[in-house]
Each structure stands twice: as C-alpha cells, then as structure tokens.
Protein backbone atom coordinates (compact mmCIF):
# COMPACT_ATOMS: atom_id res chain seq x y z
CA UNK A 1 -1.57 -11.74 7.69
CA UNK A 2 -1.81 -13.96 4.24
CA UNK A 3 1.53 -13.17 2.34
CA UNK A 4 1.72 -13.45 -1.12
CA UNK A 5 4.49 -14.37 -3.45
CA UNK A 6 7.42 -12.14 -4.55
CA UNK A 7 5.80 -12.39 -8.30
CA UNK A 8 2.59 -11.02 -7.03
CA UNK A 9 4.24 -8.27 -4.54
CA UNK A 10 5.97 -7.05 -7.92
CA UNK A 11 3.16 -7.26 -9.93
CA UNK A 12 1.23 -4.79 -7.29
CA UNK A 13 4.41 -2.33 -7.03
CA UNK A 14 4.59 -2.33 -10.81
CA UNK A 15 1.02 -1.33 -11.15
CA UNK A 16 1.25 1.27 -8.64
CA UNK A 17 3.85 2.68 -10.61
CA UNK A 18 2.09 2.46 -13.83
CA UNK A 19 -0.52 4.84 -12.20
CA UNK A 20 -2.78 1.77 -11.01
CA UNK A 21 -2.65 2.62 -7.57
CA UNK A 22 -6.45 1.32 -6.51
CA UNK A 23 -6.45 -1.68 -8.79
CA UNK A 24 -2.93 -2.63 -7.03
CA UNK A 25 -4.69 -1.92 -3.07
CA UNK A 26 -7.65 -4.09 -4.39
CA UNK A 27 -5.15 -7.32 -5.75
CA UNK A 28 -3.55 -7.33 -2.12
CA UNK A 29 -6.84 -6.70 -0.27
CA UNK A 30 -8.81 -9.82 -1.92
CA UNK A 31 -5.40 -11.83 -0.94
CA UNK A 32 -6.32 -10.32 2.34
CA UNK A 33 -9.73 -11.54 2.46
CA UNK A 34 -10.98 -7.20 2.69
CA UNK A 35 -11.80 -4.60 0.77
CA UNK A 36 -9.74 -1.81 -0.54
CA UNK A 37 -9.78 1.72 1.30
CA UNK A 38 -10.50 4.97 -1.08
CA UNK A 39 -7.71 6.49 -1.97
CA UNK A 40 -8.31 10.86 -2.07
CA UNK A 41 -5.65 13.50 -2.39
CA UNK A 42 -6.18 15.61 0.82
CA UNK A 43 -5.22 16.34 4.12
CA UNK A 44 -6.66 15.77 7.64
CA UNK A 45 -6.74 17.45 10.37
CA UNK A 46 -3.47 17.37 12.61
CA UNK A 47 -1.81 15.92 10.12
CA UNK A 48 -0.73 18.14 7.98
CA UNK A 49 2.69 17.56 7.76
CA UNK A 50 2.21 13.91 6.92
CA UNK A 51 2.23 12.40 2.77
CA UNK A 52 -0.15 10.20 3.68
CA UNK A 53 -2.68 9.20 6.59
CA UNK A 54 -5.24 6.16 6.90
CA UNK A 55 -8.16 7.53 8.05
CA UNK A 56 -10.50 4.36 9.70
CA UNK A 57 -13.94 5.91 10.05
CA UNK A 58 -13.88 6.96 6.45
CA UNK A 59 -11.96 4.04 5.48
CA UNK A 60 -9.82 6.15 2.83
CA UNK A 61 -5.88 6.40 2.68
CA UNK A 62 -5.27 10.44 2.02
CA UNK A 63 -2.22 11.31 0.17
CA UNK A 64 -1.25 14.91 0.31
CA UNK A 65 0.07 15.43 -3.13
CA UNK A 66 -1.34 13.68 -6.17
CA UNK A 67 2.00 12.52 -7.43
CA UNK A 68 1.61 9.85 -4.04
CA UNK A 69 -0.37 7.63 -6.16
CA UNK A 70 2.47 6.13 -7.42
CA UNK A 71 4.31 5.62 -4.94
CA UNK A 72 4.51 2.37 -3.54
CA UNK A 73 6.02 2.75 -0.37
CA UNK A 74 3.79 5.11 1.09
CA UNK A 75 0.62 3.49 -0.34
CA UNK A 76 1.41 -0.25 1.05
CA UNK A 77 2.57 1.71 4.03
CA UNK A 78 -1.03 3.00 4.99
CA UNK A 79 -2.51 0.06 3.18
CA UNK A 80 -0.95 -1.87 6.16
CA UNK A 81 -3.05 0.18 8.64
CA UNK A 82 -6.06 -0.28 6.56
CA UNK A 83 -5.77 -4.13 7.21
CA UNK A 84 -5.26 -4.17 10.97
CA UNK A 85 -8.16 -1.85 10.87
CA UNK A 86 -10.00 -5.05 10.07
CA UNK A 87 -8.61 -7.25 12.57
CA UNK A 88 -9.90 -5.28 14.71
CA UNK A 89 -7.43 -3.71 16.67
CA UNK A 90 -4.69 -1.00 15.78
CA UNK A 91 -1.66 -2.51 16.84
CA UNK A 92 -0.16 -1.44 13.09
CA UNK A 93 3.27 0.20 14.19
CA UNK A 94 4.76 2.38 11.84
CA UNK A 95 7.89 0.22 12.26
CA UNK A 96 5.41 -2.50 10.77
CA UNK A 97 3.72 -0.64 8.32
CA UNK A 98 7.89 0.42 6.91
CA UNK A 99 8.15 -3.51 7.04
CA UNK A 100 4.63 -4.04 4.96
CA UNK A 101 5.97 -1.80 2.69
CA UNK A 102 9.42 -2.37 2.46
CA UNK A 103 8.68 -6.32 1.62
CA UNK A 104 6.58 -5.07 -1.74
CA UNK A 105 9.29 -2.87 -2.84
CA UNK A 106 11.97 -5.82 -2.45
CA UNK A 107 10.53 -8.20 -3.66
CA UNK A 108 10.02 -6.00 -6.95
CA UNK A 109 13.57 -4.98 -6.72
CA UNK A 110 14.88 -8.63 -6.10
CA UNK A 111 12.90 -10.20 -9.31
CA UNK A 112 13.87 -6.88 -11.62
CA UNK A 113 17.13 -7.80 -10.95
CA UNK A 114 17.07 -11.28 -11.33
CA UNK A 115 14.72 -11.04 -14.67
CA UNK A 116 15.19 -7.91 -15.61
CA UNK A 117 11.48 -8.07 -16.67
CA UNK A 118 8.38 -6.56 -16.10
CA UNK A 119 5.18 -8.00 -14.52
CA UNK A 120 2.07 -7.58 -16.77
C-alpha cells in the first residue's frame, strides 16, 4: 500500500476528530488510488458486539454508536479492510488493520508533540 507522510496521517486524524470523518476516509483513499466506503451508524448481523465492522458487498464501514465517527482508531482500522477489499483479496488481519491504524494515530501524536500545532 502507498503510505503517506506523517503531516498528512495527522492531518486525516485531526479531521476525524474535528467530526470530518468521511472527508478524512476520502484524503487517504485518493492516496490509495480508491474510493471511500459509506460510513452508517448500525449494526450487522453477528456482529453485534463489535464498534465497528467493514461490510464489502455494501462497501460501508458500520459503527455501532454515533460518537465512532470520531474516532480515529477504529475508523482507519476498518478503513484498512476497505482497501484490501480492493486488492482483491482479504488477507487484512486485524493485527494489520491495529498497525494501519496505529501508524495514523502516531504519527499525529509524534508531530503534536514535536509542534505542538494543529494541521488545518
């Protein structure tokens, strides 16, 4: 997969947090050459106990409380299996998906430490 530069994994976490969950999916998707999944508040079947679940034939990302969509970790989390969707094959571990994740979320930690700014 592309990856794309601590500045611009900030800039999507920020957004996320702001409340800009789907324009933050559709920044890492173009990078990614795809496009974004819908994002619903819901639940699916047999997963009930899950926050969130990427559904493929639908191509949506269901959170199961509203309050998800700013959470970064669990979006880039099932963003991840949105984009091995594409490639065809579902070899998107959730060990891999934590990784996905976790690299946004550092890489926004890492710079608000160093700059102690924000990234509009």
């Amino acid at each position: 997969m592309p990856d794309l530069s601590d500045e611009e994994k900030a800039r999507v976490v920020e957004l996320i947090l702001a409340g800009r969950a789907e324009e933050a999916l559709r920044i890492v998707c173009e990078a990614h050459g795809r496009s974004p999944p819908r994002v619903r508040v819901g639940r699916v079947r047999g997963h009930s106990s899950s926050l969130a679940v990427y559904d493929p034939k639908s191509e949506t990302i269901f959170l199961s409380d509203g309050s998800l969509f700013r959470d970064p970790f669990v979006l880039l989390h099932e963003l991840y299996h949105h984009l091995r969707m594409f490639a065809g094959k579902h070899r998107g571990t959730e060990k891999h998906a934590d990784r996905f994740a976790r690299g946004f979320v550092e890489a926004y930690a890492r710079l608000r430490r160093r700059d102690g700014k924000t990234f509009d």
